[in-house]
N, C-alpha and C. Protein backbone atom coordinates (compact mmCIF):
# COMPACT_ATOMS: atom_id res chain seq x y z
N UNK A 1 0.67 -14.85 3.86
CA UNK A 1 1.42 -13.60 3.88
C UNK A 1 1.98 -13.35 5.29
N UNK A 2 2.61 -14.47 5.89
CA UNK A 2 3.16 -14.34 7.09
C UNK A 2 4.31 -13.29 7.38
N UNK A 3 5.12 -13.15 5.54
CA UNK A 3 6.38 -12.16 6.51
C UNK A 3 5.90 -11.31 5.96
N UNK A 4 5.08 -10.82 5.76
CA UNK A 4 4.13 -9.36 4.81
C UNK A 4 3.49 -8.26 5.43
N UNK A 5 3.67 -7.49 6.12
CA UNK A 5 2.60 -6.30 7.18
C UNK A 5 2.29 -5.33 6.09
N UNK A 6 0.58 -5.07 6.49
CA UNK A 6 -0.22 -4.58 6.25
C UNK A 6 0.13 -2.96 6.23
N UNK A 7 0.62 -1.65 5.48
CA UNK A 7 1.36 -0.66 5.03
C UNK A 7 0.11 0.11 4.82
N UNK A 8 -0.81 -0.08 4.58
CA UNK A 8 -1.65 0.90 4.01
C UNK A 8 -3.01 0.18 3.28
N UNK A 9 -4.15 0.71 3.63
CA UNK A 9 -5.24 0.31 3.18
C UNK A 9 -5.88 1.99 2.35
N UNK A 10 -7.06 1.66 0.78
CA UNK A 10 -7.53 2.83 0.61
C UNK A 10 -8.31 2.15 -0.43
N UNK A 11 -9.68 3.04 -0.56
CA UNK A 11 -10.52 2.35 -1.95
C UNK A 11 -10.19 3.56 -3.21
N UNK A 12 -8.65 4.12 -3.20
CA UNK A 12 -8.72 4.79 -3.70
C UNK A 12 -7.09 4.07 -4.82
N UNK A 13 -7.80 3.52 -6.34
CA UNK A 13 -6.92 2.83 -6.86
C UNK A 13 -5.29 3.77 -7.39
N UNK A 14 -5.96 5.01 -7.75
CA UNK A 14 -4.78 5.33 -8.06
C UNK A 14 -4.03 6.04 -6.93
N UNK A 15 -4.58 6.36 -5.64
CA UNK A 15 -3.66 6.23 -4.66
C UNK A 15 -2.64 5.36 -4.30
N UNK A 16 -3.32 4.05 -4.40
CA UNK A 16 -2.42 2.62 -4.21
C UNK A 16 -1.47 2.58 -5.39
N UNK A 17 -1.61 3.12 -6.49
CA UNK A 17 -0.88 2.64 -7.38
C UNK A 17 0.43 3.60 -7.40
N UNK A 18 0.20 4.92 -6.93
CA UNK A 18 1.34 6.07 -6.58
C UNK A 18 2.00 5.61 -5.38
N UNK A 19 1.23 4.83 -4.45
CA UNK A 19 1.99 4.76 -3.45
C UNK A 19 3.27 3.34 -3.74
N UNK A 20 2.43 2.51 -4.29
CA UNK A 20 3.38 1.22 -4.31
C UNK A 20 4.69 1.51 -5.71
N UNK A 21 4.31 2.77 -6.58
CA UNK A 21 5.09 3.04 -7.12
C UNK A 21 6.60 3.78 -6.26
N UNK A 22 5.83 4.88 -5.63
CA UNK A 22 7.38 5.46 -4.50
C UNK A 22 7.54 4.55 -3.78
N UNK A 23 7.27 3.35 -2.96
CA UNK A 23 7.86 2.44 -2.30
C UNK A 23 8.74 1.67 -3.17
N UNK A 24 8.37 1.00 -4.23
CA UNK A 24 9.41 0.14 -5.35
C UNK A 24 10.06 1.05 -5.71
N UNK A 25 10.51 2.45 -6.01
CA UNK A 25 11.16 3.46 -6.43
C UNK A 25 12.51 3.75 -5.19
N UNK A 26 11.90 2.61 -3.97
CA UNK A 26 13.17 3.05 -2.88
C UNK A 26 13.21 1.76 -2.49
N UNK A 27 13.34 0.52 -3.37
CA UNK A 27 13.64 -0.50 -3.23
C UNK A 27 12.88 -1.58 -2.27
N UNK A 28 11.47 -0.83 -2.05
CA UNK A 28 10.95 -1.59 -1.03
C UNK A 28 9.49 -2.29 -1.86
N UNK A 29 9.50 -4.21 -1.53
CA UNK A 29 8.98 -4.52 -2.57
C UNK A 29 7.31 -4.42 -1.98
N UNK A 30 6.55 -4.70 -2.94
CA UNK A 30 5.18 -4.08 -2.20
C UNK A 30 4.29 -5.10 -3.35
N UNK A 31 2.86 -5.74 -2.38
CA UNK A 31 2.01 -6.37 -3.06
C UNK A 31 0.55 -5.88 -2.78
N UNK A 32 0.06 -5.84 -3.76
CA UNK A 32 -1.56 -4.80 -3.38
C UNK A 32 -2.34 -6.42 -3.27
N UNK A 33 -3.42 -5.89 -2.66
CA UNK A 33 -4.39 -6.94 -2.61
C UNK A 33 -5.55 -6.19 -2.72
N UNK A 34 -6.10 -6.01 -4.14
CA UNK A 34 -7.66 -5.65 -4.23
C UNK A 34 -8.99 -6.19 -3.42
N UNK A 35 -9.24 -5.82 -2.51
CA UNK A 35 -10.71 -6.24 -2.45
C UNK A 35 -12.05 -5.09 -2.35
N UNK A 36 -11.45 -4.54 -3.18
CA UNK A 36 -12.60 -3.48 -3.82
C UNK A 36 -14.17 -4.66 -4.11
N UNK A 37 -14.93 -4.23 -3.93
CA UNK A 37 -16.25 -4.88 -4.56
C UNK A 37 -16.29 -4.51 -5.89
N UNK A 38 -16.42 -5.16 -6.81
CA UNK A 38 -16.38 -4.97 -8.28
C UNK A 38 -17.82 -4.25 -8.66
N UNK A 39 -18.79 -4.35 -8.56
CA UNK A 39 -20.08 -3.71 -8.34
C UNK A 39 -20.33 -2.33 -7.49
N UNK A 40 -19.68 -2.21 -6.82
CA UNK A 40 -20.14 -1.54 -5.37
C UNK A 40 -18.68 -1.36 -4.95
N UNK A 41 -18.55 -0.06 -5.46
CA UNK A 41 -16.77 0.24 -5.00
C UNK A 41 -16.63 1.12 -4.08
N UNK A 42 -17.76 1.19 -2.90
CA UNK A 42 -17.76 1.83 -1.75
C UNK A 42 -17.34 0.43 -0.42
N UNK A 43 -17.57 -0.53 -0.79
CA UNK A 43 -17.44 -1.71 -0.19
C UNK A 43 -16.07 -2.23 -0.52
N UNK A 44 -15.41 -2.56 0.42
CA UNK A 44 -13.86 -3.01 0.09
C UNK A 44 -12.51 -1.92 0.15
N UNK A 45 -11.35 -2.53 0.09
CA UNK A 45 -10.39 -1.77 0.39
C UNK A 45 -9.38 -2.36 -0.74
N UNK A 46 -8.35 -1.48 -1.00
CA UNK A 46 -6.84 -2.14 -1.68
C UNK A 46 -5.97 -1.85 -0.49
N UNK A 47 -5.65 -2.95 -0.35
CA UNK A 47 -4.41 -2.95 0.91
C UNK A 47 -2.91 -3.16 -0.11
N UNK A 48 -2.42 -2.29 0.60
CA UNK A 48 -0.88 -2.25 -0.07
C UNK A 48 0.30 -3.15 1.77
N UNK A 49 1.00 -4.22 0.85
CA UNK A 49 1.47 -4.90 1.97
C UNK A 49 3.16 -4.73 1.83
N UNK A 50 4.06 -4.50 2.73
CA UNK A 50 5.45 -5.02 2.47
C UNK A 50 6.14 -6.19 3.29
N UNK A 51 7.26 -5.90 2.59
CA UNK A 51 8.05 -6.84 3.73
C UNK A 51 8.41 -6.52 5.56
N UNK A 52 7.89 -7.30 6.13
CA UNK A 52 7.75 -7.17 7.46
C UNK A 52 9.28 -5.79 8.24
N UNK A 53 10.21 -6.61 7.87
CA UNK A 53 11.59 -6.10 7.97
C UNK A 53 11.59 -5.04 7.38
N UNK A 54 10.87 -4.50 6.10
CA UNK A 54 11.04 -3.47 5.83
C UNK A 54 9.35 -2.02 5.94
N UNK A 55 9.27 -2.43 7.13
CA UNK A 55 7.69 -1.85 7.53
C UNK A 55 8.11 -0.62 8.20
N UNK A 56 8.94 -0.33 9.11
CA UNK A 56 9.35 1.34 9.20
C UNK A 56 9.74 2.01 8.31
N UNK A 57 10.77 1.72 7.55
CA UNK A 57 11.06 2.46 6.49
C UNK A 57 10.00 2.80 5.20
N UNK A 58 9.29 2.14 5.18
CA UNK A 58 8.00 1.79 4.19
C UNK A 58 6.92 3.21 4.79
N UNK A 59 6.87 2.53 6.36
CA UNK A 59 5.60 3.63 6.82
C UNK A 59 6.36 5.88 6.65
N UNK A 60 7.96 5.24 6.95
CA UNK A 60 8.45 7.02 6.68
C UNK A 60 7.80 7.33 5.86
N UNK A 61 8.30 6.41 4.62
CA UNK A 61 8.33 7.14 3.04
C UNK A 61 6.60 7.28 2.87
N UNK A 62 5.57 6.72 3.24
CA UNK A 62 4.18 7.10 2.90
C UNK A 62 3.81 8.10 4.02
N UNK A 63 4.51 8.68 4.82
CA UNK A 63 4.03 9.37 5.95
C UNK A 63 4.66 10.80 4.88
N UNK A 64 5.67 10.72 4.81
CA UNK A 64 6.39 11.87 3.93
C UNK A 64 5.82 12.05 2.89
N UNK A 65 5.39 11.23 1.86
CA UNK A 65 4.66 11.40 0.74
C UNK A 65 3.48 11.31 0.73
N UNK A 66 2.75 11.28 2.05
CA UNK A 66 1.48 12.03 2.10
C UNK A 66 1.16 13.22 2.96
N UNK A 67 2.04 13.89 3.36
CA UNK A 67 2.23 15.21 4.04
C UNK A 67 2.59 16.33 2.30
N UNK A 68 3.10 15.52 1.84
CA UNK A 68 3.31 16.52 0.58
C UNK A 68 1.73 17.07 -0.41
């Protein structure tokens, strides 16, 4: 995941899933990577990743849509 930066980490699934929804909703493509502990879902994170090039515009739109 070299051209991919790291956008957001949370063990909170349907956070990740609202968020990578308003990012693809403004054309910005986005890949989650679960590593929640399947047992033990205090252990682990879902990292939401984009495209490198598109990592400011990515961080606005989750800065704005989590002030709301």
């Amino acid at each position: 995941m070299n051209n991919w930066f790291l956008i957001y980490s949370t063990r909170d699934s349907v956070q990740a899933t609202i968020l990578k929804g308003m990012l693809e909703e403004n054309e910005i493509p986005v890949q989650i990577l679960n590593k929640l502990d399947s047992s033990y879902l205090a252990f682990g994170y879902i990292e939401l990743y984009v495209p490198i090039h598109l990592k400011e515009t990515a961080l606005l739109l989750i800065q704005k849509g989590l002030l709301n």
